[in-house]
C-alpha atoms as a PDB file:
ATOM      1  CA  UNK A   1      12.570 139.925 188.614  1.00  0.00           C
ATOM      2  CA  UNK A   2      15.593 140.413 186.631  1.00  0.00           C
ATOM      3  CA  UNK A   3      15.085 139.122 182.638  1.00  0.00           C
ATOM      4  CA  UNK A   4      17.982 136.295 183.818  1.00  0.00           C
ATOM      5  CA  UNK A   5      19.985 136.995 180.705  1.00  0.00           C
ATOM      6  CA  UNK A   6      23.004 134.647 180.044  1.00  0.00           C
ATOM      7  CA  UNK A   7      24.937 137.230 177.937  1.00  0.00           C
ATOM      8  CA  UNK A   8      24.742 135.568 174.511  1.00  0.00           C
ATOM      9  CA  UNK A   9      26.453 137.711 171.566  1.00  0.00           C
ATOM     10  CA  UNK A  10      22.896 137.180 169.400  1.00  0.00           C
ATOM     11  CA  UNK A  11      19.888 137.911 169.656  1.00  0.00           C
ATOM     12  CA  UNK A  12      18.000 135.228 167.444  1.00  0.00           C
ATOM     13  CA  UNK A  13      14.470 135.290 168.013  1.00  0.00           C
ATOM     14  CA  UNK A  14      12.514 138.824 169.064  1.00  0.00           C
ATOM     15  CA  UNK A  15       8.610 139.082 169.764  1.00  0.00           C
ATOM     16  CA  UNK A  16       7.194 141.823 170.324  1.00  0.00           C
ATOM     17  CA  UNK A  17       4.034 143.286 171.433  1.00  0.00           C
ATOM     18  CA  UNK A  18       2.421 140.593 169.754  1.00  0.00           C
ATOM     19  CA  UNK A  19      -1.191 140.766 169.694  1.00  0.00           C
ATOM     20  CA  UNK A  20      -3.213 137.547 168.775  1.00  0.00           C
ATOM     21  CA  UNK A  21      -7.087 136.587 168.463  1.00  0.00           C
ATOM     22  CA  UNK A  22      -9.287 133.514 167.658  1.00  0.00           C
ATOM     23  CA  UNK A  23     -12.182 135.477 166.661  1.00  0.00           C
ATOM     24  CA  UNK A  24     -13.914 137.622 169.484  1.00  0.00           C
ATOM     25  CA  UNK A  25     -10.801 136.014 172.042  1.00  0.00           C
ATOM     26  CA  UNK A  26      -7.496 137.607 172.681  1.00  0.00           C
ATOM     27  CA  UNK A  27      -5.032 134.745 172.821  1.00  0.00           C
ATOM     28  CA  UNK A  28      -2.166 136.903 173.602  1.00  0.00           C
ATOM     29  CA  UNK A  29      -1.943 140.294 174.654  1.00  0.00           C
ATOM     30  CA  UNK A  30       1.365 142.273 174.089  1.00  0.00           C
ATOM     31  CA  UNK A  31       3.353 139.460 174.592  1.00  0.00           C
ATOM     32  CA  UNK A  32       7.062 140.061 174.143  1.00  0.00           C
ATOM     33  CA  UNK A  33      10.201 137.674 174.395  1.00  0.00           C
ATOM     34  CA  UNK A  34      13.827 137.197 172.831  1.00  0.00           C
ATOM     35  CA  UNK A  35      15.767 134.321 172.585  1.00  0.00           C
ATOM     36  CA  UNK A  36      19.896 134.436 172.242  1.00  0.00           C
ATOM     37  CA  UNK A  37      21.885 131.935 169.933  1.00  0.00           C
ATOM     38  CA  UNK A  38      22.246 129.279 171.963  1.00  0.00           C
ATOM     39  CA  UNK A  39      19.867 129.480 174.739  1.00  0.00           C
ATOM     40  CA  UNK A  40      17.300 126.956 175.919  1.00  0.00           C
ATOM     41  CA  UNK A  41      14.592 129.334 176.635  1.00  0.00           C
ATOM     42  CA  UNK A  42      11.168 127.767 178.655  1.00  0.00           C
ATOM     43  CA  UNK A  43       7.709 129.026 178.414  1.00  0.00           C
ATOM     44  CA  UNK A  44       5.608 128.096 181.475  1.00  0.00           C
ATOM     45  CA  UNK A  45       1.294 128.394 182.162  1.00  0.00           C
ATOM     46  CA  UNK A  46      -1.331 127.056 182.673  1.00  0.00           C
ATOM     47  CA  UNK A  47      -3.812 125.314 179.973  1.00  0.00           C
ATOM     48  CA  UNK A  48      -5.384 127.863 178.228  1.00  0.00           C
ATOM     49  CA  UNK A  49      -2.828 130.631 178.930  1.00  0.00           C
ATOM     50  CA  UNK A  50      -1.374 131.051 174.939  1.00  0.00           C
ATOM     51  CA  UNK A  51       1.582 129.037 174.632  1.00  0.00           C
ATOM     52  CA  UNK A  52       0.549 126.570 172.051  1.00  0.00           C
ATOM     53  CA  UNK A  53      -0.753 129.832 170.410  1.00  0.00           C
ATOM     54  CA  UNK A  54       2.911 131.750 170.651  1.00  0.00           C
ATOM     55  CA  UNK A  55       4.324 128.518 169.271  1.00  0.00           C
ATOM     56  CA  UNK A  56       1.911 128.439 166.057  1.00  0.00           C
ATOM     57  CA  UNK A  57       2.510 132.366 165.221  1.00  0.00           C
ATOM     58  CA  UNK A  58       6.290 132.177 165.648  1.00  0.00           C
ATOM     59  CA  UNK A  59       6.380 129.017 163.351  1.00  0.00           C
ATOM     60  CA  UNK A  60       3.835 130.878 160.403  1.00  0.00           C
ATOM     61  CA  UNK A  61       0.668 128.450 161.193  1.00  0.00           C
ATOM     62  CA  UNK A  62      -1.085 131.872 162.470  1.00  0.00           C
ATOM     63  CA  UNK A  63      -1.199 135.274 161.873  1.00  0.00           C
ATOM     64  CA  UNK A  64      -1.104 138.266 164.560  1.00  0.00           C
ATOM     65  CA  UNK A  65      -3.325 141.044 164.856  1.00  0.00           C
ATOM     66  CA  UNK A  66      -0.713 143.095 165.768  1.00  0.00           C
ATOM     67  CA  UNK A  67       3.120 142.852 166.372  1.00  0.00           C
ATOM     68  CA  UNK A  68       6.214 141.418 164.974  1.00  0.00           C
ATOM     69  CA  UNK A  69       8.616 138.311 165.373  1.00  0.00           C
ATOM     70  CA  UNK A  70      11.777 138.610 164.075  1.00  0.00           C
ATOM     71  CA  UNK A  71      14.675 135.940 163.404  1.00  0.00           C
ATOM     72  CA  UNK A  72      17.842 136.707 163.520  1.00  0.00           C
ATOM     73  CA  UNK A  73      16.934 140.272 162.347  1.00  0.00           C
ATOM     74  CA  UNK A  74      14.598 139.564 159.781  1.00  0.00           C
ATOM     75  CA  UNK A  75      10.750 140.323 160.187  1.00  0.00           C
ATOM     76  CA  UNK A  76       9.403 136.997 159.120  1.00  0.00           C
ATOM     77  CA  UNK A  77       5.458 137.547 160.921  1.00  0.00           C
ATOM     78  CA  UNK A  78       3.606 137.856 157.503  1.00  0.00           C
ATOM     79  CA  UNK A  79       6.145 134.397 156.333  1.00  0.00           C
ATOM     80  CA  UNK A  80       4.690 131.488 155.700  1.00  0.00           C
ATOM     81  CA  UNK A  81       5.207 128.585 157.288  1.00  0.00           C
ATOM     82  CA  UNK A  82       6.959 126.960 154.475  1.00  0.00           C
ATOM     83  CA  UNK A  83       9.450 129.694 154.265  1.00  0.00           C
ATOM     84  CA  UNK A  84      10.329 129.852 158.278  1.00  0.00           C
ATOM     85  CA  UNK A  85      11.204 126.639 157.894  1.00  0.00           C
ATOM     86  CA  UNK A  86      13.674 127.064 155.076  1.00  0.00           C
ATOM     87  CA  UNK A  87      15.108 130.217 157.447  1.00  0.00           C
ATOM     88  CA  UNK A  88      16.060 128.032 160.397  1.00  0.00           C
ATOM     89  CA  UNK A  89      12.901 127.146 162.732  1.00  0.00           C
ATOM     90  CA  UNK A  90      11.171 123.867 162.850  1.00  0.00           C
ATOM     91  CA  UNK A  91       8.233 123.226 164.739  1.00  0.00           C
ATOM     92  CA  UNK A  92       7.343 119.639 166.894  1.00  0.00           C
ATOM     93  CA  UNK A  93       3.761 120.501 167.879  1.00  0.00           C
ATOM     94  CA  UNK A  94       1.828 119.191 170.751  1.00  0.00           C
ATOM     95  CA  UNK A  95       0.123 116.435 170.308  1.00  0.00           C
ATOM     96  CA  UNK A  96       3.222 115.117 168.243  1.00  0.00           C
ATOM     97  CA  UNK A  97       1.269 114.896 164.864  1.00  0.00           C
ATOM     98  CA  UNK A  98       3.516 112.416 163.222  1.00  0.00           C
ATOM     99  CA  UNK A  99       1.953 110.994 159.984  1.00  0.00           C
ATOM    100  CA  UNK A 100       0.247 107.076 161.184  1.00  0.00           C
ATOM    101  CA  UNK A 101       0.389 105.906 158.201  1.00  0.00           C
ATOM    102  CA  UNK A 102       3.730 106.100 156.932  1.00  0.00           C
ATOM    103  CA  UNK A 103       6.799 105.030 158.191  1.00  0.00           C
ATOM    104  CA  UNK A 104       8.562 105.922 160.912  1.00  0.00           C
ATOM    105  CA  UNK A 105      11.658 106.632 157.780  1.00  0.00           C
ATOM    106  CA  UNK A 106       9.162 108.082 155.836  1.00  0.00           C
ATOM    107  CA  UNK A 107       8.383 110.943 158.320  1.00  0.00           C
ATOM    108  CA  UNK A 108      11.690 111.335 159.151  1.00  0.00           C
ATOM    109  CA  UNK A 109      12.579 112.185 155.548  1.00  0.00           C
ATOM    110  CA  UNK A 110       9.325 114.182 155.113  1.00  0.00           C
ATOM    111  CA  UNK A 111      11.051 116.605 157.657  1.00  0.00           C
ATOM    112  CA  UNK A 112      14.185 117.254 155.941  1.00  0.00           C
ATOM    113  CA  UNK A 113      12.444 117.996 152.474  1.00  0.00           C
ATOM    114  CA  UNK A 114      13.566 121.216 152.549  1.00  0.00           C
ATOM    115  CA  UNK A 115      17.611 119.828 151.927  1.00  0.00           C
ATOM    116  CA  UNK A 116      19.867 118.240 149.647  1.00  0.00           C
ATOM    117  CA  UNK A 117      19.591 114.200 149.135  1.00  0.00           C
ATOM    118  CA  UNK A 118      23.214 114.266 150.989  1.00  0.00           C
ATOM    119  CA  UNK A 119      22.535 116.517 153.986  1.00  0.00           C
ATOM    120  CA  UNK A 120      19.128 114.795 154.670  1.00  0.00           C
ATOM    121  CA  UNK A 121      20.972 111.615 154.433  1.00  0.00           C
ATOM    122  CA  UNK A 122      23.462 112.857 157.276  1.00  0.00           C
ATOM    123  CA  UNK A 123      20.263 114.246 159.123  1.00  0.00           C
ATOM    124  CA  UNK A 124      18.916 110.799 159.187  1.00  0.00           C
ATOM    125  CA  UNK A 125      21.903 109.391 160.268  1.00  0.00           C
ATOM    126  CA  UNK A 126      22.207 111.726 163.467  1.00  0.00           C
ATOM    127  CA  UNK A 127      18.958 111.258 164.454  1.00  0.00           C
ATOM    128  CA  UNK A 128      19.073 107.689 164.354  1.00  0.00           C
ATOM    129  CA  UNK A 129      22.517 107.677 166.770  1.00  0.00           C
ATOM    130  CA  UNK A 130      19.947 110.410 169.401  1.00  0.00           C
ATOM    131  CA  UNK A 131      17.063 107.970 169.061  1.00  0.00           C
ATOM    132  CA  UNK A 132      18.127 104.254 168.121  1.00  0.00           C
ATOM    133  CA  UNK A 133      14.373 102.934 169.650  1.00  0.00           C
ATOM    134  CA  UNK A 134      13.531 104.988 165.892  1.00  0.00           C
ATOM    135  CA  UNK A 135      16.177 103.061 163.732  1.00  0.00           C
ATOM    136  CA  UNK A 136      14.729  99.703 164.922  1.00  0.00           C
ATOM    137  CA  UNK A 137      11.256 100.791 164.374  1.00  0.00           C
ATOM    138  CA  UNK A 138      12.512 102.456 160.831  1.00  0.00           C
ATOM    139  CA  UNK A 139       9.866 100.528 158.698  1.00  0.00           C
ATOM    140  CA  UNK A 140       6.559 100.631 161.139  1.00  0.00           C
ATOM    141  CA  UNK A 141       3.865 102.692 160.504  1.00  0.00           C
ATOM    142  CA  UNK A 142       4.096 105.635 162.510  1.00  0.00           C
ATOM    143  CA  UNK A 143       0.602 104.782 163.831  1.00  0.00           C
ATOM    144  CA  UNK A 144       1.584 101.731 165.626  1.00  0.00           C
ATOM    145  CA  UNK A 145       4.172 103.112 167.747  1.00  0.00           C
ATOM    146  CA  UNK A 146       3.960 104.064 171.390  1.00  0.00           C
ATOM    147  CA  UNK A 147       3.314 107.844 172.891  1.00  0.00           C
ATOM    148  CA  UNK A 148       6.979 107.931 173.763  1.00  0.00           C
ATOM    149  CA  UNK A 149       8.061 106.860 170.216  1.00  0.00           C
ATOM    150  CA  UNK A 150       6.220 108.804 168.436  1.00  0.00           C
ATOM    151  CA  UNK A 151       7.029 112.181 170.366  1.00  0.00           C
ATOM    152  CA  UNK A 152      10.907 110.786 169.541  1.00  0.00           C
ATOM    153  CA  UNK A 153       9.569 110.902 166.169  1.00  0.00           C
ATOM    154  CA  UNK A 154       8.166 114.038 166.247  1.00  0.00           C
ATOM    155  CA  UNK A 155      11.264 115.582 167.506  1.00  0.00           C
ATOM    156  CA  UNK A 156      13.712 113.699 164.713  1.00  0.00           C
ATOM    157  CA  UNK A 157      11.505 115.071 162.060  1.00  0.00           C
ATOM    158  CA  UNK A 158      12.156 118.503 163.259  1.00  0.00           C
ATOM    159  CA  UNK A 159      15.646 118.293 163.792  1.00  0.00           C
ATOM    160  CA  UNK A 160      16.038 116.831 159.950  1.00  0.00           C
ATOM    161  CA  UNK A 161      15.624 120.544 158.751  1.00  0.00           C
ATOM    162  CA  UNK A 162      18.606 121.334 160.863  1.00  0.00           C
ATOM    163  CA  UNK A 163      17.228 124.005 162.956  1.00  0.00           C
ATOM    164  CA  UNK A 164      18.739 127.011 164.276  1.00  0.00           C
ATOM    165  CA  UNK A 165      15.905 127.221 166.386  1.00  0.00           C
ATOM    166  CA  UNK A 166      13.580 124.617 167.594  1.00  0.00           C
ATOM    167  CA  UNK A 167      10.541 124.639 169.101  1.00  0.00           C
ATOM    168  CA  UNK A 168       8.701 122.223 171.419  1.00  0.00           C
ATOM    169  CA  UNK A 169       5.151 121.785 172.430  1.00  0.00           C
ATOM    170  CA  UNK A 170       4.905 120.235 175.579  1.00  0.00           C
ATOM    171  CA  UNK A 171       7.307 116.845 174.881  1.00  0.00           C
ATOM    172  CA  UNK A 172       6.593 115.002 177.496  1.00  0.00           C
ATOM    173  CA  UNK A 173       2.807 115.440 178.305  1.00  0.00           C
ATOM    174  CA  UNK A 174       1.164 112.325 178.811  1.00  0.00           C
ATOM    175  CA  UNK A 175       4.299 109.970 179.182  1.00  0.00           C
ATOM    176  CA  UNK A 176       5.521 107.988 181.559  1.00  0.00           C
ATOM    177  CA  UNK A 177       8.345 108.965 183.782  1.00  0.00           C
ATOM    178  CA  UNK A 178      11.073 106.647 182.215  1.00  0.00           C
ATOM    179  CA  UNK A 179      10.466 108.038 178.715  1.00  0.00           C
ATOM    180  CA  UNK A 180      10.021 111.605 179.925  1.00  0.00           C
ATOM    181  CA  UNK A 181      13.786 110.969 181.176  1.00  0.00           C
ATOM    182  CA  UNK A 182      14.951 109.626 177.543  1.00  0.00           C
ATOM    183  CA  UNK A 183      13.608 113.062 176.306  1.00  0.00           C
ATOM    184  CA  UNK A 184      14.860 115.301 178.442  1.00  0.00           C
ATOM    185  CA  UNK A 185      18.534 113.621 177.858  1.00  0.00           C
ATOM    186  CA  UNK A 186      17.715 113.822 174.105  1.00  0.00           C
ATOM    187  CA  UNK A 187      17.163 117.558 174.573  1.00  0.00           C
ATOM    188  CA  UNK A 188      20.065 118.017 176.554  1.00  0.00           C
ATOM    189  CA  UNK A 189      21.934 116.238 173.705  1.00  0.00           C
ATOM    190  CA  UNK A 190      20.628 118.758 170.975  1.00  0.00           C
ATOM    191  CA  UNK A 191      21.847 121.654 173.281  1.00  0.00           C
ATOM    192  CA  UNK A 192      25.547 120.310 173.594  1.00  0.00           C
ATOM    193  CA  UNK A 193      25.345 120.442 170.034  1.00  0.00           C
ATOM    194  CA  UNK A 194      24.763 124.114 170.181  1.00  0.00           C
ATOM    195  CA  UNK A 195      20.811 123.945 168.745  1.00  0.00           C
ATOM    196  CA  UNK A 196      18.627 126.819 170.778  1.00  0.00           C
ATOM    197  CA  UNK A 197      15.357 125.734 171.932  1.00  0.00           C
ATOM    198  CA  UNK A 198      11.902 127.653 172.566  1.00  0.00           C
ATOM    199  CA  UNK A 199      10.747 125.230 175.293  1.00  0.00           C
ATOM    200  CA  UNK A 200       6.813 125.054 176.046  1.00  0.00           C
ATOM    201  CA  UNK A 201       6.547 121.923 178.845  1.00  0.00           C
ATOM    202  CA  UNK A 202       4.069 121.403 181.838  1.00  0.00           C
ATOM    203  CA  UNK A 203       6.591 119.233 184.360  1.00  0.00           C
ATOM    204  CA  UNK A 204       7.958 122.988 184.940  1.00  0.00           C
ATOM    205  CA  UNK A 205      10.679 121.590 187.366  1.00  0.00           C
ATOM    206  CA  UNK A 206      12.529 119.400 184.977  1.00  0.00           C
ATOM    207  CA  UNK A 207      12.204 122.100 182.028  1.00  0.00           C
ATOM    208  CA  UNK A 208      13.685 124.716 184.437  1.00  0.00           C
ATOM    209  CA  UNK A 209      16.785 122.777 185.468  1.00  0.00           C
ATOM    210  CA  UNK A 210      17.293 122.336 181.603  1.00  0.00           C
ATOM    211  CA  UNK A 211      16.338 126.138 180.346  1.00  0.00           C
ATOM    212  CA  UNK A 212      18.881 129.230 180.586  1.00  0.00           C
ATOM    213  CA  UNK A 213      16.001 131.441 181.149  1.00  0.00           C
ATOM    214  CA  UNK A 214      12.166 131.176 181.416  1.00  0.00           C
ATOM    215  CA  UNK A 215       9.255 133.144 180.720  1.00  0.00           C
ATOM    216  CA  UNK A 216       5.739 132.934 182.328  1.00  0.00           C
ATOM    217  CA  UNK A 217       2.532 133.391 180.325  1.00  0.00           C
ATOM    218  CA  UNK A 218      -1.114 134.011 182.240  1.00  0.00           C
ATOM    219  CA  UNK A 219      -3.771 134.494 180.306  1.00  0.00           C
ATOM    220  CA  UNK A 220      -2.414 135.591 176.865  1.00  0.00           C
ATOM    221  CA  UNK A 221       0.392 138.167 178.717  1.00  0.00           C
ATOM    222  CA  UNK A 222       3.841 137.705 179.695  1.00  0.00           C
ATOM    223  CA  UNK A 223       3.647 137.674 183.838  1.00  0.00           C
ATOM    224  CA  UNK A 224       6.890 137.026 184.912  1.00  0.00           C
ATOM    225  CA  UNK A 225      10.503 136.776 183.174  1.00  0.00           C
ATOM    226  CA  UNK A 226      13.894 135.277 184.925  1.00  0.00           C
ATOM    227  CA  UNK A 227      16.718 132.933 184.616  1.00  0.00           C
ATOM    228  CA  UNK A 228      15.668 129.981 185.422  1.00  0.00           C
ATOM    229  CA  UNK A 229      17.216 129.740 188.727  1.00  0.00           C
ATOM    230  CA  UNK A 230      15.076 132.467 189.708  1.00  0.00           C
ATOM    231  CA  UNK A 231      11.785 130.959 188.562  1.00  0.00           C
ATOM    232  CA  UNK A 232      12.966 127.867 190.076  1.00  0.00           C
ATOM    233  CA  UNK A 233      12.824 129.548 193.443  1.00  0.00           C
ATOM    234  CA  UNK A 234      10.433 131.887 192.475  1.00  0.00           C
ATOM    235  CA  UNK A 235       7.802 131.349 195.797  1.00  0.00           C
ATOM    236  CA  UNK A 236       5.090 132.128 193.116  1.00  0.00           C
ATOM    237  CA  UNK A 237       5.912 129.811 190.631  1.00  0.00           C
ATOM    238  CA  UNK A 238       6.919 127.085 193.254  1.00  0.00           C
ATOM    239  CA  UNK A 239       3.296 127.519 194.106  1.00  0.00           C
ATOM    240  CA  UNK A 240       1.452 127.600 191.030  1.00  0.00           C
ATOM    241  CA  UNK A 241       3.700 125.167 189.127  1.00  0.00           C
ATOM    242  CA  UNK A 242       5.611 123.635 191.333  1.00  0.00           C
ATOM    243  CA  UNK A 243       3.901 122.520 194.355  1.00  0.00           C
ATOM    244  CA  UNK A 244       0.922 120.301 192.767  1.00  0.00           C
ATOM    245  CA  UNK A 245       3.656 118.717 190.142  1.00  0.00           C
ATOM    246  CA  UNK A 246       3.662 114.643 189.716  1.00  0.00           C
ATOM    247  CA  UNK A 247       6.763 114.380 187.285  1.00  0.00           C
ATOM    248  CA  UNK A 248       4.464 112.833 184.842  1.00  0.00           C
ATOM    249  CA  UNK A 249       2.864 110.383 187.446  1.00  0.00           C
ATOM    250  CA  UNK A 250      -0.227 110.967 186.863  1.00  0.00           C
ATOM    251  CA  UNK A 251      -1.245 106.866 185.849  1.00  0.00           C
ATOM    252  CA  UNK A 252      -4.341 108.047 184.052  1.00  0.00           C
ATOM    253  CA  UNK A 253      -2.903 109.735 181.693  1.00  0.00           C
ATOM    254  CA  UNK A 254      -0.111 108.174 180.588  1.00  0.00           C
ATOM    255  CA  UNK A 255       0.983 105.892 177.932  1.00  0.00           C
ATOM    256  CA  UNK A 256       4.381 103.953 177.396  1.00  0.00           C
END
């Protein structure tokens, strides 16, 4: 397949041949990827295949055996996390990992401590307008809100750094279809607003109609690269991650 590229004038992120172990297991295996200013780039495999893994070493959490990432031209693999942050990435993990027992304000301002009183402020106050469920739930504990809230939350606390690139782990798993819908149009909100995403989601349909291009990891290697389009119709991918998909349906695993 063709690497699907959009023709973007910079090349932001760069991986490459990045080589990544847990011990005795390989992780990921030469993987290699760019993402262009602007771009909504999606990362697509199964459980297991390294994506949560490529996520943690591009934000600093981990360290690769072998290989560099670079951001907008700068190596930054031996960074810490601290420091990526203060160069332009933020991070919303899976799992959301808000903080339960502060506020719902609280976290928010815990993710722009990296900027002035003033721009934090005007963080906040964007935020708020992309998620107003958060401004009337500004003084709960984070704990008590719902799945769908807190993965809102999760996402406003990354976007208070004010990003040039941000990256999501799996947004929507285990919600239910009417708030997967509210996060998808919040993403599609932070990309009119010219923010470029790294994009790791398992309803692979909806994160293709929404990415520019998409990658494919398989057991800790980079198996197939396209636009989007081309994944989309990819007979492969239709069959490994498109055919079996519920859109979130799945009852048993969802909360509101």
């Amino acid at each position: 397949m063709s690497d699907g590229s959009v023709g973007h004038s910079m090349r932001l992120l760069e991986v490459e041949n990045l080589d990544v172990r847990y011990g005795q297991i390989q992780a990921l295996k030469g993987v290699s990827l760019r993402v262009e200013e602007g771009e909504i780039v999606t990362l697509l495999g199964a459980n297991g295949a390294g994506k949560t893994t490529l996520m943690r070493t591009i934000s600093g959490l981990l360290r690769p055996r072998a290989g560099h990432v670079r951001f907008r031209g700068e190596d930054i693999t031996r960074v810490g996390a601290d420091r990526i942050v203060r160069l332009g990435i933020s991070h919303a993990p899976e799992g959301r990992r808000v903080f339960p027992t502060l506020t719902v304000a609280e976290n928010l301002m815990l993710g722009g401590y990296t900027r002035a009183p003033a721009e934090a402020a005007q963080s906040l106050k964007q935020v708020l307008l992309m998620f107003p469920r958060l401004e009337e739930r500004s003084r709960q504990l984070a704990g008590t809100l719902s799945g769908g809230e807190q993965q809102m939350l999760a996402i406003g606390r990354a976007l208070m750094a004010k990003p040039r690139l941000l990256l999501l782990d799996e947004p929507s798993l285990g919600l239910a279809p009417i708030i997967v819908r509210d996060i998808f149009r919040a993403l599609r909100q932070i990309r009119q607003q010219g923010m470029t995403l790294l994009l790791v989601e398992q309803n692979a349909r909806m994160a293709l109609k929404l990415a520019d291009r998409g990658y494919v990891l398989e057991t800790g290697h980079i198996a197939l690269q396209a636009s989007a389009r081309e994944l989309l119709e990819s007979p492969e991918v239709q069959a490994t991650y498109l055919g079996r998909e519920t859109s979130s349906a799945d009852g048993a695993r969802q909360q509101p």
